[in-house]
Protein backbone atom coordinates (compact mmCIF):
# COMPACT_ATOMS: atom_id res chain seq x y z
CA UNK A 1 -8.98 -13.57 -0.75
CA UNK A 2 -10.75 -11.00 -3.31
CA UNK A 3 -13.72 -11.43 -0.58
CA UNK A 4 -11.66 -10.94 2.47
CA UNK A 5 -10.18 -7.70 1.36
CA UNK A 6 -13.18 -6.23 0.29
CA UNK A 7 -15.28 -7.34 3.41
CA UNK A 8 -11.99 -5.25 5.22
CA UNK A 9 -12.32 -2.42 3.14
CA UNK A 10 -16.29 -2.29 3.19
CA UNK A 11 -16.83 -3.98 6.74
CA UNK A 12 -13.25 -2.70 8.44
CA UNK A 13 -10.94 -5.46 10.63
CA UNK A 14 -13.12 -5.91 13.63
CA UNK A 15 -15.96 -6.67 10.89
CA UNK A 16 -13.99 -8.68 9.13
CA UNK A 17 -15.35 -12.34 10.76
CA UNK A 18 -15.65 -15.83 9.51
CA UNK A 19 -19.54 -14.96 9.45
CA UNK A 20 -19.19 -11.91 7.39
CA UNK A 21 -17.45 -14.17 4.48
CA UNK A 22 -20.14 -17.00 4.80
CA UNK A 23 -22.77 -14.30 4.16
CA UNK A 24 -20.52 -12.55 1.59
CA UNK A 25 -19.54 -15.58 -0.67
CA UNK A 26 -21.99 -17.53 0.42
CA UNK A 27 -19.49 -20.51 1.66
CA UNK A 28 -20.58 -22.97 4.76
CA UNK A 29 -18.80 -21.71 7.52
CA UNK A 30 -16.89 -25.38 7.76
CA UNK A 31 -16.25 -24.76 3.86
CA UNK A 32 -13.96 -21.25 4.82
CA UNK A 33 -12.60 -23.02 8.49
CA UNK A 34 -11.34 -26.40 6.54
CA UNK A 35 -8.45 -23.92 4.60
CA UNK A 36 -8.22 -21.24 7.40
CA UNK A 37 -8.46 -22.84 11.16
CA UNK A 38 -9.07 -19.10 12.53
CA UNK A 39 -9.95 -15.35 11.64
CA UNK A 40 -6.22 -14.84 12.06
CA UNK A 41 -5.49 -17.07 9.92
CA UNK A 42 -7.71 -15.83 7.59
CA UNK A 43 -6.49 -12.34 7.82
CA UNK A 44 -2.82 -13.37 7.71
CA UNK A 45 -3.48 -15.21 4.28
CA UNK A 46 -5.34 -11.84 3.30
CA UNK A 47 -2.19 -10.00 4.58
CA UNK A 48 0.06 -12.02 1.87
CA UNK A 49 -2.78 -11.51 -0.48
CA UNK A 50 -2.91 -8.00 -0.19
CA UNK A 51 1.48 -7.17 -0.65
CA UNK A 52 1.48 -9.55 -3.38
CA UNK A 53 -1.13 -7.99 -5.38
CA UNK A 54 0.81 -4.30 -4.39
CA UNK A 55 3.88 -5.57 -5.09
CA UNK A 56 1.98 -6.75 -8.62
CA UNK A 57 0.59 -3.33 -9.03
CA UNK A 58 3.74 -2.39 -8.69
CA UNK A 59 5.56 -4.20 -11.23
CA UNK A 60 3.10 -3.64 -13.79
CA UNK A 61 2.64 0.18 -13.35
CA UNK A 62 6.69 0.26 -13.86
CA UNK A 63 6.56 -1.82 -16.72
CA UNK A 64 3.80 0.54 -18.29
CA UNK A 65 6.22 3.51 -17.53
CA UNK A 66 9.59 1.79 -18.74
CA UNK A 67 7.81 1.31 -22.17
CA UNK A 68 7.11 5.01 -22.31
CA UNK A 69 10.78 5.64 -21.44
CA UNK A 70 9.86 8.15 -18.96
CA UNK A 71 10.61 6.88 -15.68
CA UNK A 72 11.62 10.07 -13.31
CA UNK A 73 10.23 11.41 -9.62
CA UNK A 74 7.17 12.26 -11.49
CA UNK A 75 5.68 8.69 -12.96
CA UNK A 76 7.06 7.01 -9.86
CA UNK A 77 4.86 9.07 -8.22
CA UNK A 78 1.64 8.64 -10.15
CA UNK A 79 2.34 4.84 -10.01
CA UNK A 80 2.46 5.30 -6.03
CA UNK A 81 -0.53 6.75 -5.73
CA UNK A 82 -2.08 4.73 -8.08
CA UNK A 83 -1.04 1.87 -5.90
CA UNK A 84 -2.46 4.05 -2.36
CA UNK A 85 -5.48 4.83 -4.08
CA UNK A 86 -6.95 1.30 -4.73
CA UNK A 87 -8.88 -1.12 -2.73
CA UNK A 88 -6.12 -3.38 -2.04
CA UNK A 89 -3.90 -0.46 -0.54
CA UNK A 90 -7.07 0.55 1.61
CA UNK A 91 -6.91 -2.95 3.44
CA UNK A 92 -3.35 -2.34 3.46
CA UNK A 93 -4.04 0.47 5.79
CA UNK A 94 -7.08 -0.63 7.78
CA UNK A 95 -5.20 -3.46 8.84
CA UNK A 96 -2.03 -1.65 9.44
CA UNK A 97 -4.22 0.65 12.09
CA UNK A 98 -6.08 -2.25 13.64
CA UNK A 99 -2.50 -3.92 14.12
CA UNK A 100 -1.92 -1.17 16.41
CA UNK A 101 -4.11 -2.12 19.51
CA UNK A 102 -4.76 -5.87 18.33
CA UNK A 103 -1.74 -8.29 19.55
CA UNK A 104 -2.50 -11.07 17.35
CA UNK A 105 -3.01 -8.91 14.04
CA UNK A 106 0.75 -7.20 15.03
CA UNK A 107 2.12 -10.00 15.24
CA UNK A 108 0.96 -11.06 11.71
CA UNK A 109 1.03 -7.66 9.90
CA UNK A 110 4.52 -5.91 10.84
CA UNK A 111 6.73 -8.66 9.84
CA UNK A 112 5.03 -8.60 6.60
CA UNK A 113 4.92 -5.20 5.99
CA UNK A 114 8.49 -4.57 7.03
CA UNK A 115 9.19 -7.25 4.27
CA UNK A 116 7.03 -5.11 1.74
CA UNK A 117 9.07 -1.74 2.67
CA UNK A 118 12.44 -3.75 1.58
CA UNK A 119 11.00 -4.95 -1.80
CA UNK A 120 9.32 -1.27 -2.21
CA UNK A 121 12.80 0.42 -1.63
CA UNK A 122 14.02 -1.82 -3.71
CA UNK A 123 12.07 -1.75 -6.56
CA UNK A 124 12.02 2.29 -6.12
CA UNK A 125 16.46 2.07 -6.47
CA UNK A 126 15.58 -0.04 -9.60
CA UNK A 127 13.53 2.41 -11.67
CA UNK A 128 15.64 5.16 -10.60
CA UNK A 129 18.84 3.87 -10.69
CA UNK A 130 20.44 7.28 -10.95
CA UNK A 131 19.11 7.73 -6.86
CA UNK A 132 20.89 4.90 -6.15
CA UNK A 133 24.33 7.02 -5.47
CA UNK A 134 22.00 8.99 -3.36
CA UNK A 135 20.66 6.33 -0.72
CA UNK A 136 20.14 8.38 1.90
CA UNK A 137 18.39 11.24 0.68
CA UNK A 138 16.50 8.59 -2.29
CA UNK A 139 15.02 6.96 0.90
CA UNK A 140 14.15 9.82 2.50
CA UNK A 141 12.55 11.22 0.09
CA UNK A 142 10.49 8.32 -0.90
CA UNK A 143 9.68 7.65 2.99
CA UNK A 144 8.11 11.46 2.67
CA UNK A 145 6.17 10.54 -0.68
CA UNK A 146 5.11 7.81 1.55
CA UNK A 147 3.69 9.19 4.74
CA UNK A 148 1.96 12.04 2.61
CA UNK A 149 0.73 10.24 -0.07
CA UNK A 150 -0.90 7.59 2.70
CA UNK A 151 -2.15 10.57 4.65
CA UNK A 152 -3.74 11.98 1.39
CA UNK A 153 -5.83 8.35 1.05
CA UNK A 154 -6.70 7.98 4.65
CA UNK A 155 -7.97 11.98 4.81
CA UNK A 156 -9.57 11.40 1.20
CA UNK A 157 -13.24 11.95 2.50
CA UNK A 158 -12.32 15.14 4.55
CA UNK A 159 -10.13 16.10 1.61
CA UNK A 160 -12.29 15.62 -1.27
CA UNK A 161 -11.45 18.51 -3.54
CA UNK A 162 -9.69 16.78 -6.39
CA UNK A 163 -8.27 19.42 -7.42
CA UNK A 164 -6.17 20.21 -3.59
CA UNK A 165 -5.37 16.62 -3.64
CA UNK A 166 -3.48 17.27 -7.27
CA UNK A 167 -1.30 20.28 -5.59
CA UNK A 168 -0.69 18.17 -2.91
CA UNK A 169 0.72 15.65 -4.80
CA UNK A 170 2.53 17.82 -7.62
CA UNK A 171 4.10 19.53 -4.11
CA UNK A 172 5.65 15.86 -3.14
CA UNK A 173 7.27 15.65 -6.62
CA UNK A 174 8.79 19.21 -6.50
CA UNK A 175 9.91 18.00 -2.96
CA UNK A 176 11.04 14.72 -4.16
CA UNK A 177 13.30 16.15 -7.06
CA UNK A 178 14.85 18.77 -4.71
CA UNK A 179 15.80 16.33 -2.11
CA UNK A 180 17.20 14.03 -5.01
CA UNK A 181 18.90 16.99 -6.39
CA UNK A 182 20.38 17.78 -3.05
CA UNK A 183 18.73 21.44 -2.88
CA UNK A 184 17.27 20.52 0.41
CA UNK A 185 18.93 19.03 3.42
């Protein structure tokens, strides 16, 4: 699976063939078709690959934070873009884009990732319980860290100043905590 993702992430989807792992791991092509019958197959075990190991990124970034004892807008947020800034997160959203115009893919990737967004929110109401009063607005506001956060990774070559990234993501915090704090509406 470590092989599929990264031939996604360095190859993209429609480069992402039964071929393209024989030459990558060196496997028979009957070796890679006797566990997967088809490149859809394939991709839909790399699709479970790739939300477990977020959803593992996850829990171990919020572990790391709980034993600081600093878990606010602020370290949820670097642990979110510490998830949307790795490799695994990039096939996340190569394959989310392909999904888009490929039938097959769609119907293997949105189930899965509407799955992931439950056990994301979920996890998010867990380390801040204190947003759980707030539902609506805690969503929200995470659903905005979200869509900018993403758009920061997929823009990240055309965007490349480090330092306007930084703003950009210190802006979703302030955001964040004024949403959560009801100051915006």
């Amino acid at each position: 699976m470590e092989q599929t993702v990264t031939c996604i992430v360095e190859r993209g989807y429609s480069n992402t063939k039964i071929q393209s792992l024989c030459e990558m791991t060196g496997l028979s092509r009957s070796a890679i078709l006797y566990h997967y019958s088809s490149r859809i197959d394939l991709v839909s075990a790399a699709i479970d690959y790739i939300f477990v190991r977020m959803m593992e990124m996850v829990y171990e970034g919020v572990d790391d934070i709980a034993a600081t004892g600093g878990i606010d807008e602020q370290s949820a947020n670097d642990l979110h873009w510490n998830v949307v800034s790795s490799d695994i997160y990039t096939a996340y959203i190569e394959l989310n884009i392909a999904s888009r115009t490929d039938a097959a893919l769609k119907e293997q990737f949105d189930p899965k990732a509407m799955a992931f967004d439950m056990l994301w929110q979920e996890k998010m109401e867990e380390i801040l319980p204190e947003l759980t009063d707030q539902k609506k607005d805690a969503v929200l506001a995470w659903d905005f860290a979200r869509c900018v956060l993403e758009s920061l990774r997929i823009n990240d070559r055309i965007l490349s100043n480090p330092k306007r990234k930084k703003a950009v993501r210190d802006l979703v915090v302030r955001i964040m905590q004024a949403m959560n704090n009801h100051e915006l509406s």
